[in-house]
Protein backbone atom coordinates (compact mmCIF):
# COMPACT_ATOMS: atom_id res chain seq x y z
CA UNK A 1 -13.71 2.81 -11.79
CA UNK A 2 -15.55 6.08 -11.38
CA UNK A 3 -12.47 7.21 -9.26
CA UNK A 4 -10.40 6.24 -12.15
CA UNK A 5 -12.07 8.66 -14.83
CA UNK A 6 -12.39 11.55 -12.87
CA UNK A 7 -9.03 11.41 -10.80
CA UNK A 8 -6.76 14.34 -13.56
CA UNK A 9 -10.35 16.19 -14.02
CA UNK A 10 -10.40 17.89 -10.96
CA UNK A 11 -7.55 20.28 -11.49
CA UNK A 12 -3.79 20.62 -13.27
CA UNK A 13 -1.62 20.84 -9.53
CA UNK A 14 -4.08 17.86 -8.60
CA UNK A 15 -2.91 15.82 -12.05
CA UNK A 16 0.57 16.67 -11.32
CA UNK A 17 0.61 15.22 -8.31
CA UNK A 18 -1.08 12.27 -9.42
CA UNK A 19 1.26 11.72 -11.69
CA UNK A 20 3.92 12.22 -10.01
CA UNK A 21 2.75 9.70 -7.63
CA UNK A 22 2.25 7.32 -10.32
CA UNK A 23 5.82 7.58 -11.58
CA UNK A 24 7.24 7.05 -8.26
CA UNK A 25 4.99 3.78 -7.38
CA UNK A 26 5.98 2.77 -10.55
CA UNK A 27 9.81 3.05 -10.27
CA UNK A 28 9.40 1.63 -6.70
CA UNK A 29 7.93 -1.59 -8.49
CA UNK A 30 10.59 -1.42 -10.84
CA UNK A 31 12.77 -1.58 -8.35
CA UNK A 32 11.43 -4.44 -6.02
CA UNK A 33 11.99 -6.58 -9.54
CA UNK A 34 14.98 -5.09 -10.02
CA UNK A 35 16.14 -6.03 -6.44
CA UNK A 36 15.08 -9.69 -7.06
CA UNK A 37 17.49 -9.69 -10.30
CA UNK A 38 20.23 -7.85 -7.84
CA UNK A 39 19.83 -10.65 -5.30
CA UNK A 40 19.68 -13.73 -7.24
CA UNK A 41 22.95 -12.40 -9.35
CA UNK A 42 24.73 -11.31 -5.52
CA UNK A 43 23.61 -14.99 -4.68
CA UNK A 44 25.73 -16.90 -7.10
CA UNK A 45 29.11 -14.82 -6.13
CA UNK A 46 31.12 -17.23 -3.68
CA UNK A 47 32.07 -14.84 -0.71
CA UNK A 48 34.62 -16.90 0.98
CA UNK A 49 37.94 -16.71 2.65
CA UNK A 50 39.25 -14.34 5.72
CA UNK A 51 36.69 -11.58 5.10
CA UNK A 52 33.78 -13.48 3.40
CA UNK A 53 30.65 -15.12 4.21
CA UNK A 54 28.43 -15.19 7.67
CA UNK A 55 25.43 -13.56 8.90
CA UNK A 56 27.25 -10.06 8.60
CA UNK A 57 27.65 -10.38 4.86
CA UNK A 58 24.00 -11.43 3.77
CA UNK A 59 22.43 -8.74 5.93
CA UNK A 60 24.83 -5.81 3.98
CA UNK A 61 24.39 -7.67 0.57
CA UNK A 62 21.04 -7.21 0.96
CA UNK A 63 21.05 -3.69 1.75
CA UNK A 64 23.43 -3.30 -1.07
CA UNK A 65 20.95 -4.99 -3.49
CA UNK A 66 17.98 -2.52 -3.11
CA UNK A 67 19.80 0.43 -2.93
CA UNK A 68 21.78 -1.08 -5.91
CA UNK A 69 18.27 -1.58 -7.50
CA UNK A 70 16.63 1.73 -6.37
CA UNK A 71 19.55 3.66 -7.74
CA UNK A 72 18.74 1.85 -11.40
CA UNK A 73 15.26 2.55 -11.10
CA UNK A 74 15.94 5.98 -10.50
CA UNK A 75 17.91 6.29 -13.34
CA UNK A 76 15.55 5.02 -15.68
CA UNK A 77 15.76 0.96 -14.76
CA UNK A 78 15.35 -1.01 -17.78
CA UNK A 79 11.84 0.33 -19.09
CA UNK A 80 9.36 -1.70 -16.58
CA UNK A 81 8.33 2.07 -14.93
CA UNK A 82 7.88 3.69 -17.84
CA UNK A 83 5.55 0.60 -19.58
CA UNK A 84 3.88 0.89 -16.31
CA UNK A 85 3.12 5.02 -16.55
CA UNK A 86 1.77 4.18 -19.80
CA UNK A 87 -0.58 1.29 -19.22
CA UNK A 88 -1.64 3.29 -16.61
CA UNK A 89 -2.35 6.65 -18.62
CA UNK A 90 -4.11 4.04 -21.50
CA UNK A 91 -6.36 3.44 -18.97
CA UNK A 92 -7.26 6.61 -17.28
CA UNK A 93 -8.07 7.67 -21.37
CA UNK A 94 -10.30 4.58 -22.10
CA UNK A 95 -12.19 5.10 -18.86
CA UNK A 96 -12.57 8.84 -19.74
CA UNK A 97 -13.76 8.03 -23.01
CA UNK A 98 -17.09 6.04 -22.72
CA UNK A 99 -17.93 9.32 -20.30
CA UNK A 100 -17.14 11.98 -22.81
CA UNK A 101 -18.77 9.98 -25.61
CA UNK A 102 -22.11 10.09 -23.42
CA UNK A 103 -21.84 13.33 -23.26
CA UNK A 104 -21.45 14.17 -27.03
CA UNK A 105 -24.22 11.67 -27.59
CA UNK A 106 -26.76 13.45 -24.92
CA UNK A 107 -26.32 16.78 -26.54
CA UNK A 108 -26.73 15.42 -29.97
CA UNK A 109 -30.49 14.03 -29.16
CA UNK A 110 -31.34 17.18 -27.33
């Protein structure tokens, strides 16, 4: 937890980065859900005749269905990255705040 609360103290280019690394983790979960959804919907087309079906087809289906999914996430998904980002931030406040309320407190009873 300590981690946690002092992680965007250390400098601005160091919280950037941090968050930028958030954002991405967080589309790249959005995305491995997104992929399921992609899959299970690719799944129920029938892929049959002269040019359908076999070993060939899953493999590039499933290609297709996470960069199909990475593209959405990219683009803003459907809101799972951003509720992520801001559970996350929530967080990194709440664990800041017991620590800066210490603080306040200390200098009070000096």
């Amino acid at each position: 937890m300590e981690m946690l609360a002092t992680s965007f103290s250390a400098s601005s280019a160091s919280a950037k980065n941090d968050l930028q690394t958030m954002r991405q983790k967080a589309e790249e979960l959005e995305s491995v859900f997104l992929n399921t959804l992609v899959s299970e919907m690719f799944a129920s087309i029938a892929s049959e005749g002269e040019f359908g079906g076999g070993y060939a087809e899953e493999t590039w289906r499933g290609m297709q269905s996470e960069q199909y999914a990475a593209s959405m996430a990219r683009s803003g998904g459907i809101g799972i990255a951003d509720e992520i980002m801001r559970s996350l931030l929530l967080t990194q406040e709440s664990a800041q705040l017991p620590q800066n309320n210490n603080n306040s407190d200390e200098g009070s009873n000096s």
